[in-house]
Structure formats: structure tokens, C-alpha cells
N, C-alpha and C. Protein backbone atom coordinates (compact mmCIF):
# COMPACT_ATOMS: atom_id res chain seq x y z
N UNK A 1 19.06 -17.57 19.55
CA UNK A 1 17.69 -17.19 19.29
C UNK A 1 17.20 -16.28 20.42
N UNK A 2 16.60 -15.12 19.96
CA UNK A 2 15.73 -14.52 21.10
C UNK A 2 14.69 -14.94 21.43
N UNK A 3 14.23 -14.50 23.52
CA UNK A 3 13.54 -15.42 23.47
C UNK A 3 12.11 -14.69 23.29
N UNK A 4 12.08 -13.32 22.73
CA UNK A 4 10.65 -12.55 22.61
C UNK A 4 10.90 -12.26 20.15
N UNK A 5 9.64 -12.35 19.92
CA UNK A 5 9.55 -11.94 18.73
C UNK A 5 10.20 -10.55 18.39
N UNK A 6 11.05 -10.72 17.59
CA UNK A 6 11.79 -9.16 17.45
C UNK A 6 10.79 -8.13 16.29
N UNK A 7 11.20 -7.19 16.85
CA UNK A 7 10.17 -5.48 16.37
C UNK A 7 9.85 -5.54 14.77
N UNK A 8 9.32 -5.19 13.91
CA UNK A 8 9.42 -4.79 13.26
C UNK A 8 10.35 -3.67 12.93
N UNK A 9 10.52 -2.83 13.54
CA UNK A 9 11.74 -1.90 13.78
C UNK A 9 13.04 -2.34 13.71
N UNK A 10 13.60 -2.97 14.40
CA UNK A 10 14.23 -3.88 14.65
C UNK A 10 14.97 -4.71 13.45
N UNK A 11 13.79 -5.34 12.83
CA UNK A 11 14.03 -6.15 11.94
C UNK A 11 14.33 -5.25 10.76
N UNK A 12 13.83 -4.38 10.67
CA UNK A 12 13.95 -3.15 9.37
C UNK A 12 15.37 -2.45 9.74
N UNK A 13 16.00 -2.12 11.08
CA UNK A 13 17.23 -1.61 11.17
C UNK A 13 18.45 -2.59 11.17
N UNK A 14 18.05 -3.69 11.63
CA UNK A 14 18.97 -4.75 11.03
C UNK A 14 19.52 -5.06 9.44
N UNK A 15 18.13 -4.90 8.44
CA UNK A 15 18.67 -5.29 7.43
C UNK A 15 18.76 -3.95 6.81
N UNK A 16 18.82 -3.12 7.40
CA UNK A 16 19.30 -1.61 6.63
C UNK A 16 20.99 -1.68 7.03
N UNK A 17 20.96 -2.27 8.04
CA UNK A 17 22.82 -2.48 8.63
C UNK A 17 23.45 -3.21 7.42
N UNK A 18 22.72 -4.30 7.60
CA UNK A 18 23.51 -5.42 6.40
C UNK A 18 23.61 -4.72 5.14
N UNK A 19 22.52 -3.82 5.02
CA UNK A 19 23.10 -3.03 3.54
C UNK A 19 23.71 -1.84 3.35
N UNK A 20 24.32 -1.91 4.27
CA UNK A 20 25.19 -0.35 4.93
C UNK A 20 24.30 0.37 4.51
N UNK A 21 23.55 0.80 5.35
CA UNK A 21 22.49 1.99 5.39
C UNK A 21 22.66 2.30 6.72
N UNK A 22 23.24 3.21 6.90
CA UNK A 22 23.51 3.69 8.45
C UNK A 22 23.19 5.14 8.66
N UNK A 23 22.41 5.35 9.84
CA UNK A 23 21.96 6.46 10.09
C UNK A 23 20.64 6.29 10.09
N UNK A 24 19.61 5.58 9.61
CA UNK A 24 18.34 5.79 9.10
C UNK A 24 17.69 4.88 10.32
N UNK A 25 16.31 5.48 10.70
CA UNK A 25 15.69 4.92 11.77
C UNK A 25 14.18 4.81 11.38
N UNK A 26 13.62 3.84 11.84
CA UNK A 26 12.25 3.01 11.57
C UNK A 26 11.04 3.13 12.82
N UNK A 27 10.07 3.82 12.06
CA UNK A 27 9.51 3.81 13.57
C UNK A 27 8.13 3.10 13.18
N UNK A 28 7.74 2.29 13.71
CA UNK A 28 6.31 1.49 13.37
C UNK A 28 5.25 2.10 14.03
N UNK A 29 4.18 2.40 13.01
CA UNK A 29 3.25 3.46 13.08
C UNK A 29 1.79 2.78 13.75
N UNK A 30 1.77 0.99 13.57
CA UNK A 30 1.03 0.13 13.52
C UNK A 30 0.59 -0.08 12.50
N UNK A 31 -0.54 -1.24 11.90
CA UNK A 31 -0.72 -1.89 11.57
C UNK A 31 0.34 -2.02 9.70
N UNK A 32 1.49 -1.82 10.04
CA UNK A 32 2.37 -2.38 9.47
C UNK A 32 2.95 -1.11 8.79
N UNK A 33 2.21 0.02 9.01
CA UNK A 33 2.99 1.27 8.91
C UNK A 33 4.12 1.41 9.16
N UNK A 34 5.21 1.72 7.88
CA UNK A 34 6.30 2.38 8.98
C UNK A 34 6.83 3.58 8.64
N UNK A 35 7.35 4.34 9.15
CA UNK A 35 8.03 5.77 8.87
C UNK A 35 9.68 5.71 8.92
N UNK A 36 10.54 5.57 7.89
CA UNK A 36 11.81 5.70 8.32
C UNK A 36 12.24 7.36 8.00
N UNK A 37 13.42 7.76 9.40
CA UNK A 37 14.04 8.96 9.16
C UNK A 37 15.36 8.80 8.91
N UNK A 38 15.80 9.90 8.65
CA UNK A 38 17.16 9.56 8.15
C UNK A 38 17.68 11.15 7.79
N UNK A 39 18.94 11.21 8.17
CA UNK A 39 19.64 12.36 7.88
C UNK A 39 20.68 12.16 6.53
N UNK A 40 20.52 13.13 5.52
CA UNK A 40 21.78 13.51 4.89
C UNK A 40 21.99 12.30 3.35
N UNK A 41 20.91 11.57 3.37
CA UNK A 41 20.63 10.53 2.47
C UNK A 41 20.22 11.54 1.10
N UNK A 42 20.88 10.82 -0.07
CA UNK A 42 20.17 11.18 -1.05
C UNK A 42 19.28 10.64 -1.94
N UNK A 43 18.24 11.20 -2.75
CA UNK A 43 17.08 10.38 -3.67
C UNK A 43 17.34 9.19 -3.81
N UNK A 44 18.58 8.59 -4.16
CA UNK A 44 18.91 7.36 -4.54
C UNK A 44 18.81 6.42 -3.22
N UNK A 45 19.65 7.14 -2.28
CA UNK A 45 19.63 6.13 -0.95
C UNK A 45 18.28 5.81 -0.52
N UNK A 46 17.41 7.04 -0.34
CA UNK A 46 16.58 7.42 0.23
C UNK A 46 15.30 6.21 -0.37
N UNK A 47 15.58 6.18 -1.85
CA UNK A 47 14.74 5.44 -2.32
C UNK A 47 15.09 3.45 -2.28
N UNK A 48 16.31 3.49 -2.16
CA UNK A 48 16.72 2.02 -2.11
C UNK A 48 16.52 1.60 -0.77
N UNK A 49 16.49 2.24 0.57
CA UNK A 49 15.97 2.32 1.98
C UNK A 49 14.61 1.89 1.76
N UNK A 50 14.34 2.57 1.31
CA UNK A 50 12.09 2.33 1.44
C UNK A 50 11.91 0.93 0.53
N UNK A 51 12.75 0.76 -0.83
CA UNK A 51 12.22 -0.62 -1.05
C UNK A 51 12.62 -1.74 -0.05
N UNK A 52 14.17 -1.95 0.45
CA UNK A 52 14.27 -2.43 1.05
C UNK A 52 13.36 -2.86 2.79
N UNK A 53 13.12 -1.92 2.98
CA UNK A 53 12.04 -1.98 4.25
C UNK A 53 10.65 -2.44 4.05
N UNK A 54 10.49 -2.41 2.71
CA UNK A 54 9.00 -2.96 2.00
C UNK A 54 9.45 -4.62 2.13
N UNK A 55 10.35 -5.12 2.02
CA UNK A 55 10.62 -6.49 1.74
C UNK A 55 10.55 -7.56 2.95
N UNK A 56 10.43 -6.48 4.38
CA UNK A 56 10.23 -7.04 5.83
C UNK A 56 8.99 -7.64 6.03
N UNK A 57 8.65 -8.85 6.21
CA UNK A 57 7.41 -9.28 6.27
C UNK A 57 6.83 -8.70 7.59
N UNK A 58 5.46 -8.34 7.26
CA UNK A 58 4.75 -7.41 8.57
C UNK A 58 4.70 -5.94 8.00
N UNK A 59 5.45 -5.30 6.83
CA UNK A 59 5.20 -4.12 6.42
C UNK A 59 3.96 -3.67 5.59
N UNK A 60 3.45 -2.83 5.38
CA UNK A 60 2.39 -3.18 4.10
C UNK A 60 2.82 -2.00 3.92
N UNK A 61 3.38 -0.14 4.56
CA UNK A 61 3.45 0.99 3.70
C UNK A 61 4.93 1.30 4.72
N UNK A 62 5.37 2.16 3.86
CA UNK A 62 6.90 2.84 3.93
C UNK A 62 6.72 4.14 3.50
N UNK A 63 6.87 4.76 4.44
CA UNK A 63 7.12 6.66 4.23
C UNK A 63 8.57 7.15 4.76
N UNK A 64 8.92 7.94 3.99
CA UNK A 64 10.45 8.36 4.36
C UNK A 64 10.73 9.92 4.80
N UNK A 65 11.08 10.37 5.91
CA UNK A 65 11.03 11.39 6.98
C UNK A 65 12.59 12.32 6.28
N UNK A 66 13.31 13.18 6.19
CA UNK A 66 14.19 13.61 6.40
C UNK A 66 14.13 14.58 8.05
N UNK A 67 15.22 14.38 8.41
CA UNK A 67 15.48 14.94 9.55
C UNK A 67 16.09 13.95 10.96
N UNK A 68 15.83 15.01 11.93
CA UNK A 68 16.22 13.79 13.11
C UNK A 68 15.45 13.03 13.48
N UNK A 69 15.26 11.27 14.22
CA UNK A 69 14.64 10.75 14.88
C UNK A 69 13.68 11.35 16.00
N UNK A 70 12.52 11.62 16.54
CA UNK A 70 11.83 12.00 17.22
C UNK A 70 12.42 10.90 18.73
């Protein structure tokens, strides 16, 4: 167990791992905003990424970036 509450970020790039979604990064905007980026994904990925990140408790909106991580 960790001993600090883990990110929202965090928690959204974890279970993007478990669903082999690799490459794509989460940036929390606050109040439960998040922005994921991601290179080279297509409509399909792109769109199964954002539901999945909706399903993180603490999210309330999901916007999806193409390009590099800032």
C-alpha cells in the first residue's frame, strides 16, 4: 500500500497500462478535469481511452489531445 493517496493521473495511467494503452498521458486539469494526450492512436483507440478514463472515480470530464505531452 502507498503511504500518500495516489493521483488521479496516476490512477488513469495505470489502468490505461492494464489495457495496453501505451503511450497516452493524463494530465488533471482540476476539479476532476482531465486531458489525455497521446500520439499516433486511432478514432477507435482514441475513443476506448476516454471511456475508460471516465470510469476513474474523481473524473467528471475527459478531453483527448493528439500530440506530445507538454
Amino acid at each position: 500500500m502507498e503511504p500518500f493517496p495516489i493521483s488521479i493521473e496516476k490512477r488513469i495511467s495505470r489502468g490505461l497500462q492494464r489495457l495496453n494503452f501505451h503511450g497516452i498521458y493524463a494530465t488533471h486539469l482540476g476539479a476532476g478535469k482531465i486531458t489525455l494526450v497521446c500520439t499516433n492512436k486511432d478514432a477507435n483507440e482514441r475513443a476506448l481511452a476516454v471511456a475508460a478514463a471516465k470510469t476513474v472515480p474523481g473524473v467528471t470530464e475527459v478531453s483527448m489531445q493528439n500530440g506530445k505531452p507538454s
